[in-house]
N, C-alpha and C. Protein backbone atom coordinates (compact mmCIF):
# COMPACT_ATOMS: atom_id res chain seq x y z
N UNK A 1 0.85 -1.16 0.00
CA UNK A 1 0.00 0.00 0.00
C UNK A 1 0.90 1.24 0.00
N UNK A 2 0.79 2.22 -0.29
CA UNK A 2 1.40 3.28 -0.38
C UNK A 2 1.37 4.07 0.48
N UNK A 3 2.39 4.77 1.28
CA UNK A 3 2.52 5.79 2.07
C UNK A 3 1.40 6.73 2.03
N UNK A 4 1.06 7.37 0.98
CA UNK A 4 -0.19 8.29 1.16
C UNK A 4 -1.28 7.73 1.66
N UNK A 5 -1.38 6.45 0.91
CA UNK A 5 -3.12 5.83 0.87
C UNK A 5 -3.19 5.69 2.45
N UNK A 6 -2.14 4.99 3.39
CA UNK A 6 -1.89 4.62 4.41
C UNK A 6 -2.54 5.77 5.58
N UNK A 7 -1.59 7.39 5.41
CA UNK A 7 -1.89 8.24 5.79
C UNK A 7 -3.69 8.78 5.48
N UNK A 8 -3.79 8.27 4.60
CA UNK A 8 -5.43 9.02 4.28
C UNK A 8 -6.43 8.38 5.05
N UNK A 9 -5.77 7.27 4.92
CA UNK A 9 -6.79 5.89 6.02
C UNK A 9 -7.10 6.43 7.24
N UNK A 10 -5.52 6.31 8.23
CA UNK A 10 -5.16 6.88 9.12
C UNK A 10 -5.68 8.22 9.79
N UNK A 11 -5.61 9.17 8.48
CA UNK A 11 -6.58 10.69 9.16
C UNK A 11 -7.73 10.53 8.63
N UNK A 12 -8.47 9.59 8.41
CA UNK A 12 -9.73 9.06 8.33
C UNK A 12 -10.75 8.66 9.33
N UNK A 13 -9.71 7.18 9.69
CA UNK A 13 -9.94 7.12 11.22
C UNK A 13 -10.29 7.94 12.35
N UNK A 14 -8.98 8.63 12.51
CA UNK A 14 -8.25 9.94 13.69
C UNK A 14 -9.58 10.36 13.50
N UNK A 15 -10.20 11.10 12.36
CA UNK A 15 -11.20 11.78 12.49
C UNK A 15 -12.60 11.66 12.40
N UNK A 16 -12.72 10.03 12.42
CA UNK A 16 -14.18 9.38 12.77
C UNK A 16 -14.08 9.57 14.31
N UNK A 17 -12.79 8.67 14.70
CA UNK A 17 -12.86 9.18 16.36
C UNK A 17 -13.07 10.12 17.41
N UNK A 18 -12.47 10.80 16.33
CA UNK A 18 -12.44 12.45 17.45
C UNK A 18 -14.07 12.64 17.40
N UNK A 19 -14.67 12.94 16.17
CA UNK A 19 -16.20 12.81 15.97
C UNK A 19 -17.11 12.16 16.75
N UNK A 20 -16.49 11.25 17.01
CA UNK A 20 -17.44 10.37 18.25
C UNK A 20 -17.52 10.72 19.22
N UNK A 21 -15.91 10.67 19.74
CA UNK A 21 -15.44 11.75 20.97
C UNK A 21 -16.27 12.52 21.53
N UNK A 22 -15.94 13.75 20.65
CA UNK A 22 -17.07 14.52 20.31
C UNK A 22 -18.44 14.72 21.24
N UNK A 23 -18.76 14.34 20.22
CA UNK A 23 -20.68 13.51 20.09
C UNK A 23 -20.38 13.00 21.31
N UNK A 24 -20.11 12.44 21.87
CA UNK A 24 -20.26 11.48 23.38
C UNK A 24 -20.03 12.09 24.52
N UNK A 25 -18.78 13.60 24.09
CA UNK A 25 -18.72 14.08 25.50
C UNK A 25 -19.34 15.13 25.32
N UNK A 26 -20.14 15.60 24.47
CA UNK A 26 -20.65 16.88 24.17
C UNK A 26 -22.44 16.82 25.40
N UNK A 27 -22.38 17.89 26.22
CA UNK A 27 -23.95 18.23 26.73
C UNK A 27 -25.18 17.91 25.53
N UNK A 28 -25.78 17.18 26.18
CA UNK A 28 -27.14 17.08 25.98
C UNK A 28 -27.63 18.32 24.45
N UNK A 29 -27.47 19.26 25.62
CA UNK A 29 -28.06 20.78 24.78
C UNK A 29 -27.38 20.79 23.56
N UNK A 30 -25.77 20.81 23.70
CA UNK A 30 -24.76 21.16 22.39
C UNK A 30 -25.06 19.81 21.22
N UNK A 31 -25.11 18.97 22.14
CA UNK A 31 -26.20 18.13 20.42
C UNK A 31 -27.02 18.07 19.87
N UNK A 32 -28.59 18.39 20.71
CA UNK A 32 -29.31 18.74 20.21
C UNK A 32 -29.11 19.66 18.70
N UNK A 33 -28.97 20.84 19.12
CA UNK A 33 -28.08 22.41 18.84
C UNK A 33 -27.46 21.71 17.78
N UNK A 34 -25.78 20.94 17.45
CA UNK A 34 -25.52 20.42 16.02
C UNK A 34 -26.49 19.20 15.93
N UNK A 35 -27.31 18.73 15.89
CA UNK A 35 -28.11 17.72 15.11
C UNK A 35 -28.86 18.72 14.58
N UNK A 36 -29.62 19.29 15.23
CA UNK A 36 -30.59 20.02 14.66
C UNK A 36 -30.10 21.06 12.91
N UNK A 37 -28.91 21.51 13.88
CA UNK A 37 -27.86 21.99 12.37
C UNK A 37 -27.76 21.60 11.18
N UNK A 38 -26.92 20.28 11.52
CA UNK A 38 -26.82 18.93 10.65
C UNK A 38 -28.07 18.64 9.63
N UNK A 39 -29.51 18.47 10.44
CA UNK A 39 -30.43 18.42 9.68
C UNK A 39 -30.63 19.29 7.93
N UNK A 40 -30.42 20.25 7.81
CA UNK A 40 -30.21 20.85 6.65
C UNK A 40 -29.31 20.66 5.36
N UNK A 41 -28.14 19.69 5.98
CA UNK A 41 -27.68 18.98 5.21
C UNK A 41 -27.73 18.29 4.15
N UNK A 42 -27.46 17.87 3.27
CA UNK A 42 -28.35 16.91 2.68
C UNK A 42 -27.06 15.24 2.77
N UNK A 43 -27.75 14.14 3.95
CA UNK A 43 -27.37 13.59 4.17
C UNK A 43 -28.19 11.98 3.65
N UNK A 44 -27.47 10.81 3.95
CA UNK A 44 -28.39 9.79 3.55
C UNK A 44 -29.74 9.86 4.81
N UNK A 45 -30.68 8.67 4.10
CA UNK A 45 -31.68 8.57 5.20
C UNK A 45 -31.73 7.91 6.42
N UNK A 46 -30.55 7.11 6.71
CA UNK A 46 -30.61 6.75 8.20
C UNK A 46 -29.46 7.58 8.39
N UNK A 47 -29.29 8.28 8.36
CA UNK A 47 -28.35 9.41 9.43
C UNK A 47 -29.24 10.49 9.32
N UNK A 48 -29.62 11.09 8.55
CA UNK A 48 -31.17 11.89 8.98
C UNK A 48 -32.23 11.44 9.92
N UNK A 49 -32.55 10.15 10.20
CA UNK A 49 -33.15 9.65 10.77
C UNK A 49 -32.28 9.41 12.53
N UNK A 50 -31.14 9.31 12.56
CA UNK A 50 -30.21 9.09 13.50
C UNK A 50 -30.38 10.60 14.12
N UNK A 51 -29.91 11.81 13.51
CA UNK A 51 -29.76 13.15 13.74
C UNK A 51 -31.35 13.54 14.46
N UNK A 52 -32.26 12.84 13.76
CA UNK A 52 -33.74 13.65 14.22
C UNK A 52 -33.95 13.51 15.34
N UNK A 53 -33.89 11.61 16.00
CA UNK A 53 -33.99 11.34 17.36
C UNK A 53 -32.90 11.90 17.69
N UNK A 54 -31.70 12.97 17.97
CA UNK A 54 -30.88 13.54 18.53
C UNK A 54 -31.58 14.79 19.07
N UNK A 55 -32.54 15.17 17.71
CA UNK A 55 -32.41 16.56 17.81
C UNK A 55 -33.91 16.91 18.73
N UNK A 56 -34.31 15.97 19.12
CA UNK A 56 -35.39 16.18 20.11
C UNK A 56 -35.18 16.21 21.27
N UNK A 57 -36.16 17.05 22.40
CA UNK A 57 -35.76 17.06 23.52
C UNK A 57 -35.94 16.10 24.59
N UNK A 58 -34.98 15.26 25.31
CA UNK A 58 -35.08 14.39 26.37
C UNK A 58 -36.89 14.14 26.98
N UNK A 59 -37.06 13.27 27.23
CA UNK A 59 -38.52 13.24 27.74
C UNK A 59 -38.06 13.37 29.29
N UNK A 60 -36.97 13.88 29.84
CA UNK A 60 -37.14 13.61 31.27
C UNK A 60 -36.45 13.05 32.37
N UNK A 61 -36.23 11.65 31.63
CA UNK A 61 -35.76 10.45 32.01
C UNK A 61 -34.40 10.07 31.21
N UNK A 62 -33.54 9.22 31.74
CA UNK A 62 -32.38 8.32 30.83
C UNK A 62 -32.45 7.34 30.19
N UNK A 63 -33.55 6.69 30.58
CA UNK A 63 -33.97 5.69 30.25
C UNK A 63 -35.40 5.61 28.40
N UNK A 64 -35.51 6.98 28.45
CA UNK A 64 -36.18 6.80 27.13
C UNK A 64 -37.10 6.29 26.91
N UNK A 65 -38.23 5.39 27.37
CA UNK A 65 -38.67 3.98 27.59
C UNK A 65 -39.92 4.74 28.32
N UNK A 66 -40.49 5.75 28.63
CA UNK A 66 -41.40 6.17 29.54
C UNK A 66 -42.86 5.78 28.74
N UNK A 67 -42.74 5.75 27.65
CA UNK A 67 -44.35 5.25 26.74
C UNK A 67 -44.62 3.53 27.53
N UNK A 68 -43.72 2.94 27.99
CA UNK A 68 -43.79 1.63 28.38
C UNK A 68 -43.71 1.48 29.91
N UNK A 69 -44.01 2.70 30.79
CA UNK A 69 -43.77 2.31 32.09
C UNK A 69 -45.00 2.27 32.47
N UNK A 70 -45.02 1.73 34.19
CA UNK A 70 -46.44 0.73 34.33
C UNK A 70 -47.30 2.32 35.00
N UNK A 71 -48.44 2.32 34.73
CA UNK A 71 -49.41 3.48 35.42
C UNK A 71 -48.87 3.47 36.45
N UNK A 72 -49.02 5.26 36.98
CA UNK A 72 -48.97 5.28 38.98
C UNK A 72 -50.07 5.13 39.10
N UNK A 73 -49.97 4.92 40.41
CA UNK A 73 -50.95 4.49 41.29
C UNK A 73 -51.56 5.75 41.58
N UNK A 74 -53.04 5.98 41.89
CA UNK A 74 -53.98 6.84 42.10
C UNK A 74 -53.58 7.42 43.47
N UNK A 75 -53.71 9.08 43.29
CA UNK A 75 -52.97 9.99 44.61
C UNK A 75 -53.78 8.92 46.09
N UNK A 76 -53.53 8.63 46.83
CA UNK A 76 -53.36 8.54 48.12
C UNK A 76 -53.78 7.20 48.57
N UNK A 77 -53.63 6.47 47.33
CA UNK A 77 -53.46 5.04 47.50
C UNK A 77 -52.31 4.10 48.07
N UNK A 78 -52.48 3.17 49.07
CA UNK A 78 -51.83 2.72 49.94
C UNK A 78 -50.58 1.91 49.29
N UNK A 79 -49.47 2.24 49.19
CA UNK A 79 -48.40 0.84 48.96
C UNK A 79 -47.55 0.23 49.26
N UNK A 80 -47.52 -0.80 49.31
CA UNK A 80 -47.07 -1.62 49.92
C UNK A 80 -45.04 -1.39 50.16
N UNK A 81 -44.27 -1.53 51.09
CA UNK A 81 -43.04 -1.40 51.01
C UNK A 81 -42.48 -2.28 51.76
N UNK A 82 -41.61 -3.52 50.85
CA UNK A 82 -40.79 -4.11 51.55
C UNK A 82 -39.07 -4.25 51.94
N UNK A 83 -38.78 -3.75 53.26
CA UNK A 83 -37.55 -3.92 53.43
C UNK A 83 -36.71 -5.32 54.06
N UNK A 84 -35.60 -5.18 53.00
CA UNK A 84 -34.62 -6.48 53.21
C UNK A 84 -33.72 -6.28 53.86
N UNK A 85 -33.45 -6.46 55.01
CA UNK A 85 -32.45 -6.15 55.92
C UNK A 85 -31.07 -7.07 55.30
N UNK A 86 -30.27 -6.19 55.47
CA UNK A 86 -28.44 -6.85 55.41
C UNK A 86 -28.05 -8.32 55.96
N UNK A 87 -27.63 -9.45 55.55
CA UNK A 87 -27.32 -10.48 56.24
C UNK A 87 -25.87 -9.80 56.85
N UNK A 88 -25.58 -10.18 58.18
CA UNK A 88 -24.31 -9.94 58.97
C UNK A 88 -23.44 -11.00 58.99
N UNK A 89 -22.39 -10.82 58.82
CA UNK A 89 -21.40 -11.87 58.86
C UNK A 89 -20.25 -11.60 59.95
């Protein structure tokens, strides 16, 4: 392979990574903010599709998953709480 091709690979890489980097240590807000950017782009359709769920705002939670959690319980309804005490050794 050739010295250049090698190097092109190389700062190819370097700069998928840093990109991730990036993206992973970047606040909540500051991605939103570039996804939302990004959007105008003209990119393929699953990275448009990747960028959109970015560019919306958190429901709240970390977990994402809140359309699937079980009903609360009605205000001043009784529930039940059980504690497991520590085995001692």
């Amino acid at each position: 392979m050739f010295p250049a091709a090698q190097s092109l690979i190389v700062a190819l890489i370097v700069g998928a990574c840093a990109g991730y980097t990036l993206w992973a240590l970047l606040p909540s807000a500051g991605r939103r903010r570039l996804a939302g950017s990004a959007l105008r782009l003209p990119l393929p359709v699953l990275v448009l599709a990747a960028l959109r769920r970015a560019a919306q705002a958190a429901t709240g939670c970390a977990c994402d998953g809140c359309e699937h959690a079980s009903p609360r319980p009605a205000v001043g309804s009784a529930q039940r709480v059980t504690f497991h005490p520590r085995l001692r050794r």
